[in-house]
Protein backbone atom coordinates (compact mmCIF):
# COMPACT_ATOMS: atom_id res chain seq x y z
CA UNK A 1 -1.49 -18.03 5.15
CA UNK A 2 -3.08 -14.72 6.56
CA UNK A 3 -0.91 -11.73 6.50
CA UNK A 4 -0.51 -8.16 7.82
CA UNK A 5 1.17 -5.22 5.81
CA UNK A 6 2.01 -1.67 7.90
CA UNK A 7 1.62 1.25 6.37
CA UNK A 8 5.13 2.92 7.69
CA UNK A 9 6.29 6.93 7.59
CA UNK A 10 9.23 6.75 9.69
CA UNK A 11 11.84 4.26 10.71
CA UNK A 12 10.12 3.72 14.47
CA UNK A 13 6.91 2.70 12.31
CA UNK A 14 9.10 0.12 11.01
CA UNK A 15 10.22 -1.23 13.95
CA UNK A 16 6.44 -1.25 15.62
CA UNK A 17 5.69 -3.19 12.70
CA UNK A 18 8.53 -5.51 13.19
CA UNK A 19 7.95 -5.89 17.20
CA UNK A 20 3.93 -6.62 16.34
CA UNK A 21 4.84 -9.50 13.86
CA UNK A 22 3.57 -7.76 10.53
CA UNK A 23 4.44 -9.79 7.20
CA UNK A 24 5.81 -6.70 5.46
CA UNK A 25 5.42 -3.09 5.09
CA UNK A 26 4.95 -0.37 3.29
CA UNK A 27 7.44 2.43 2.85
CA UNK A 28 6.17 5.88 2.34
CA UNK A 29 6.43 9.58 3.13
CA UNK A 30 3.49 12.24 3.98
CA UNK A 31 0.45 9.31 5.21
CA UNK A 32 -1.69 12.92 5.40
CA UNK A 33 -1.53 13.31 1.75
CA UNK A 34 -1.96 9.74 0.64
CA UNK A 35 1.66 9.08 0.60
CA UNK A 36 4.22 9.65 -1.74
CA UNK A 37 7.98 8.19 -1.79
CA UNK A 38 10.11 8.24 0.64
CA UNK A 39 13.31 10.11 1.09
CA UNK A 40 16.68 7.49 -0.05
CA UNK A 41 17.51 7.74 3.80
CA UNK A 42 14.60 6.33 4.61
CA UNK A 43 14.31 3.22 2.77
CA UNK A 44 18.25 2.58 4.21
CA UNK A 45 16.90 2.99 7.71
CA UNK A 46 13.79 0.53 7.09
CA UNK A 47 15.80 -1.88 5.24
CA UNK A 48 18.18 -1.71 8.43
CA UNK A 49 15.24 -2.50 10.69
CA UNK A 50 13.08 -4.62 8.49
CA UNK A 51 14.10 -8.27 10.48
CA UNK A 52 12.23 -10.59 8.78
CA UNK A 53 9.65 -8.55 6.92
CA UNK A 54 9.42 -7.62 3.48
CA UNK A 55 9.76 -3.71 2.21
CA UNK A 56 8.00 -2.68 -0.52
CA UNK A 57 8.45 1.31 -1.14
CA UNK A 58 5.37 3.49 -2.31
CA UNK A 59 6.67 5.13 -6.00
CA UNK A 60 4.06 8.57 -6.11
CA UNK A 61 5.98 11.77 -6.98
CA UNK A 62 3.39 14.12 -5.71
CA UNK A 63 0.02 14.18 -3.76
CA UNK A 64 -3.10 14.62 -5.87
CA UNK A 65 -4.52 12.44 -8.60
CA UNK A 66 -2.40 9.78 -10.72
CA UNK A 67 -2.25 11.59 -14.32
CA UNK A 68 1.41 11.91 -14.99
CA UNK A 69 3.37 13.58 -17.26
CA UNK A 70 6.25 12.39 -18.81
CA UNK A 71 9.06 13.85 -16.36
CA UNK A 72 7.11 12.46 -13.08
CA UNK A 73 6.80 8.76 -15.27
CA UNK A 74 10.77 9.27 -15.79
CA UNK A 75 10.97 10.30 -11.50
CA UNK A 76 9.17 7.10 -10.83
CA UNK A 77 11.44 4.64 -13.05
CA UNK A 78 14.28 6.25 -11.02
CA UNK A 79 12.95 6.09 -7.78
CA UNK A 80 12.15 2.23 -8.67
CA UNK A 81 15.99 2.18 -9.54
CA UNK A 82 17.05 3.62 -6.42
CA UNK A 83 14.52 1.60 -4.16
CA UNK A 84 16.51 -1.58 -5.83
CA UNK A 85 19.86 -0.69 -5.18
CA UNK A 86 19.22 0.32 -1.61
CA UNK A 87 17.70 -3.45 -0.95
CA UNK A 88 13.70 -2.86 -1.40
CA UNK A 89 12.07 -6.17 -1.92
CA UNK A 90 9.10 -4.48 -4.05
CA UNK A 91 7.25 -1.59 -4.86
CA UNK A 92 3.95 0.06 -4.48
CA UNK A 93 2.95 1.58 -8.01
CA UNK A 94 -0.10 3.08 -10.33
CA UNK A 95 -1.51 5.20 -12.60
CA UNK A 96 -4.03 6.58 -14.60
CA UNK A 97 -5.77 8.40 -17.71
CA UNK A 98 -7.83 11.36 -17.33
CA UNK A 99 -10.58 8.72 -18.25
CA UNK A 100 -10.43 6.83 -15.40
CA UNK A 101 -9.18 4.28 -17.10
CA UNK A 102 -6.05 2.57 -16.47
CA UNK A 103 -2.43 4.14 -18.21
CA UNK A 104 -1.55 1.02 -19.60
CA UNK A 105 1.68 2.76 -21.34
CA UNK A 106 3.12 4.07 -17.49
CA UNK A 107 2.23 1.13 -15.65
CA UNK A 108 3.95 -1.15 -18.83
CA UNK A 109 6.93 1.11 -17.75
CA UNK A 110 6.53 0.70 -14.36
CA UNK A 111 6.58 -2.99 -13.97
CA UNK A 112 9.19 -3.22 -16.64
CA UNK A 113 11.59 -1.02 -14.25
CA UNK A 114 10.93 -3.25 -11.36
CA UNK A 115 10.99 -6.37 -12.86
CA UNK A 116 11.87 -9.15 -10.43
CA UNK A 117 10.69 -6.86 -7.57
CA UNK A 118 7.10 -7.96 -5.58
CA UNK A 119 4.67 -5.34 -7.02
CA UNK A 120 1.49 -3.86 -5.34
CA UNK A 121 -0.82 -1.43 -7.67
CA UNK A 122 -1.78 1.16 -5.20
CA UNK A 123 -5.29 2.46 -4.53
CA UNK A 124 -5.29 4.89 -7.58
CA UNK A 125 -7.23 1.84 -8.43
CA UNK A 126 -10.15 3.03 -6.17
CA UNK A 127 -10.94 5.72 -9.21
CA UNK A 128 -10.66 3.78 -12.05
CA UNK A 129 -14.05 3.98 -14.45
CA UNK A 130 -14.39 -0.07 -14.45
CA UNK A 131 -12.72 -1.79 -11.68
CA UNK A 132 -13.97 -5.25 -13.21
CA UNK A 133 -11.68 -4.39 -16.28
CA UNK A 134 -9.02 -2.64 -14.27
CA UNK A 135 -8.19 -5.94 -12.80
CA UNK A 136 -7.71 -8.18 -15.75
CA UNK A 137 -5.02 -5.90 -17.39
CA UNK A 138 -3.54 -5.86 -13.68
CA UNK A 139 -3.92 -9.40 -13.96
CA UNK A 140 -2.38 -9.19 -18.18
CA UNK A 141 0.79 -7.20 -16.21
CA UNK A 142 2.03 -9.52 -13.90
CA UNK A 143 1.38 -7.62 -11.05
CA UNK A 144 0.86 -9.34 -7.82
CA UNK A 145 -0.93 -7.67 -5.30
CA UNK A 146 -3.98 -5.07 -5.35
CA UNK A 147 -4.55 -2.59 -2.73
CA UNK A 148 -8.20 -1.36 -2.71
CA UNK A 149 -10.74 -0.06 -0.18
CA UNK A 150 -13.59 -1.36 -2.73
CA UNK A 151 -13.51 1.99 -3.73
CA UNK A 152 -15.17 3.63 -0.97
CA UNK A 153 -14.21 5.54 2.06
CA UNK A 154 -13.08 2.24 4.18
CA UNK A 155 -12.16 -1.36 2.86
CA UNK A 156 -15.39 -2.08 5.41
CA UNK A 157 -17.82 0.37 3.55
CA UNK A 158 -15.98 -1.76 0.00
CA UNK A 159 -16.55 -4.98 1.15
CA UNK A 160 -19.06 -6.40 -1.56
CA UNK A 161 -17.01 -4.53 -4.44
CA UNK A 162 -13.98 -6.19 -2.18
CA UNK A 163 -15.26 -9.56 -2.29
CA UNK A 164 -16.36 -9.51 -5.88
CA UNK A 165 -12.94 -8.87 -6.74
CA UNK A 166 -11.64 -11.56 -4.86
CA UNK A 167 -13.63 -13.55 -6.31
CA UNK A 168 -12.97 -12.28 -9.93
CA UNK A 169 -8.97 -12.08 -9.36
CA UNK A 170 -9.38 -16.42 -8.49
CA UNK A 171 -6.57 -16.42 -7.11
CA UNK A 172 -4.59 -14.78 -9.89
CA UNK A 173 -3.08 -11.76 -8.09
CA UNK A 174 -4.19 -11.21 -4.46
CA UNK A 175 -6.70 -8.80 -3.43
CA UNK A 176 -5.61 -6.41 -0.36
CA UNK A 177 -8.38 -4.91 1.22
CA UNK A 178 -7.03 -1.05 3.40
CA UNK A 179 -8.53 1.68 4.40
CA UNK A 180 -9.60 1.97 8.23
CA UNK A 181 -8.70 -1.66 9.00
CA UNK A 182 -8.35 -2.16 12.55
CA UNK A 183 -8.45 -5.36 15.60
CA UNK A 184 -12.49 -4.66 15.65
CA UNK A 185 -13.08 -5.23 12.57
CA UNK A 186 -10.40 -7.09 10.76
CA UNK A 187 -12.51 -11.02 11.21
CA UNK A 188 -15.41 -9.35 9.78
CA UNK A 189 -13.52 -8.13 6.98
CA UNK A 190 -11.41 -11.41 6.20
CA UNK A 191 -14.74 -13.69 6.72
CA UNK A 192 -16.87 -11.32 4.55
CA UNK A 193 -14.19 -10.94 1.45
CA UNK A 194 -12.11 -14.22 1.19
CA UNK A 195 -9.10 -12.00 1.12
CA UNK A 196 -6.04 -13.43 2.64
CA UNK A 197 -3.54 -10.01 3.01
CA UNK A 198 -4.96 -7.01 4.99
CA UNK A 199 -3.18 -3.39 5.15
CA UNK A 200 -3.21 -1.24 7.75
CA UNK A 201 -1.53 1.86 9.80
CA UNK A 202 -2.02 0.09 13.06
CA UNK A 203 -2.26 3.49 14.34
CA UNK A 204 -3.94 4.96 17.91
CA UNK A 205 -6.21 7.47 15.97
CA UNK A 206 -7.41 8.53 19.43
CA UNK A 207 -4.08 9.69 20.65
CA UNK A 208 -2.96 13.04 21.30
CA UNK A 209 -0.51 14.68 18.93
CA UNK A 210 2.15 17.34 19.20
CA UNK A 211 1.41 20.11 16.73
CA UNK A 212 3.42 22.51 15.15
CA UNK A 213 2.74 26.18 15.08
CA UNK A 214 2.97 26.78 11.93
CA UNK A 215 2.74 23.14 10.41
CA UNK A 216 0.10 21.50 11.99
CA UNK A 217 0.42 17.79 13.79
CA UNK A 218 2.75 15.06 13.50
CA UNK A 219 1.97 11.89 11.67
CA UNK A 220 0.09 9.22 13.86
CA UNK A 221 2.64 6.51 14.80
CA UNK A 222 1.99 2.48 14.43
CA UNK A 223 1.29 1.03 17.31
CA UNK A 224 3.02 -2.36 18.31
CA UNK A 225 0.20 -3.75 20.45
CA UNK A 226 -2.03 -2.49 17.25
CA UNK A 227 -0.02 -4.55 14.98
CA UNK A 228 0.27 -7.83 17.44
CA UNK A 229 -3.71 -7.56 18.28
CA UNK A 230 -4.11 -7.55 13.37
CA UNK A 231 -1.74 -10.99 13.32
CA UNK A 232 -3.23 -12.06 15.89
CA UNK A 233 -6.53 -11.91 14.94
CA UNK A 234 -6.26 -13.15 11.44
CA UNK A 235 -4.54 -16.61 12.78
């Protein structure tokens, strides 16, 4: 079965999601930087809201690259804590060395502090030095779900990386192509890669946004009829 995951920064993102029939979202904070976790209040709202999708909560202390030091490893065990107690169903993780290879040692950490969770290694992958290799330790960790744009500026520019991992992965853990995926050209993208879960903002980026004086434009929103015309079109 085909599904849908929404990118979500606010609690009316949520619902959107949940009105348009999306599978399950993600949770984060800050979509103009990449993301990072969201604030405890939050996840409690989303959870509230959620229906019958799943919540899985993005775990990135900062904006910028995904070399961390010790005290932002120990920020992201206790965010996984805290995304557990409030009712999360999984989490969004990754990192790396200044290699580009992957940090076995955090991620060990990582999926050790959500064990039981649903976990999703986050497009840090998309600068990793060997993406081939990159996926058999995800693979060797348990982890179930890869987000990647095929390492390029849109999952459509990725697509043969996309659909060579999707054929590498064999099932194993599922491949999640994101990046600029939208109704137009969603088919193209699920025909082309095999790939059975798609993840998207299911945002209007034509509309107008208020802006701030002094600190700049609001967030684009998701889009119900955005997220209805994704299901809808992977059926």
């Amino acid at each position: 079965m085909r599904k849908i995951e929404i990118c979500c920064g606010s609690v009316d993102d949520v619902v959107a999601a949940r009105v348009g029939g999306a599978s399950r979202i993600e949770l984060c904070s800050a979509l103009d930087l990449g993301g990072v976790t969201p604030s405890a209040g939050l996840i409690v709202g989303a959870i509230r809201e959620k229906g019958e999708m799943n919540v899985n909560v993005l775990i990135r202390p900062r904006q910028g690259d995904f070399i961390y030091t010790p005290h932002e490893v120990s920020v992201m065990e206790a965010d996984i804590a805290a995304a557990r107690e409030a009712g999360a169903d999984g989490v969004v993780i990754g990192a790396l060395l200044p290699d580009g290879s992957m940090d076995m040692a955090t991620v060990s950490r990582l999926v050790r502090a959500a064990k039981g969770m649903d976990i999703t290694f986050h497009r840090a992958f998309d600068e990793c030095a060997d993406p081939f290799a990159a996926l058999e330790q995800l693979v060797d960790l348990g982890i179930h779900r890869l987000l990647t744009s095929g390492m390029a500026a849109s999952a459509q520019e990725g697509l043969p990386l996309i659909s060579k991992l999707v054929r590498q992965a064999s099932g194993r853990i599922s491949i999640m192509p994101g990046a600029g995926i939208n109704p137009g050209n969603i088919r193209e993208i699920a025909a082309e890669s095999g790939a059975t879960e798609f993840h998207s903002t299911a945002s209007d980026k034509e509309e107008t946004l208020r802006v701030s004086r002094l600190f700049g434009p609001l967030p684009r929103a998701t889009k119900a009829e955005t997220v209805r015309a994704l299901v809808e079109s992977i059926r």
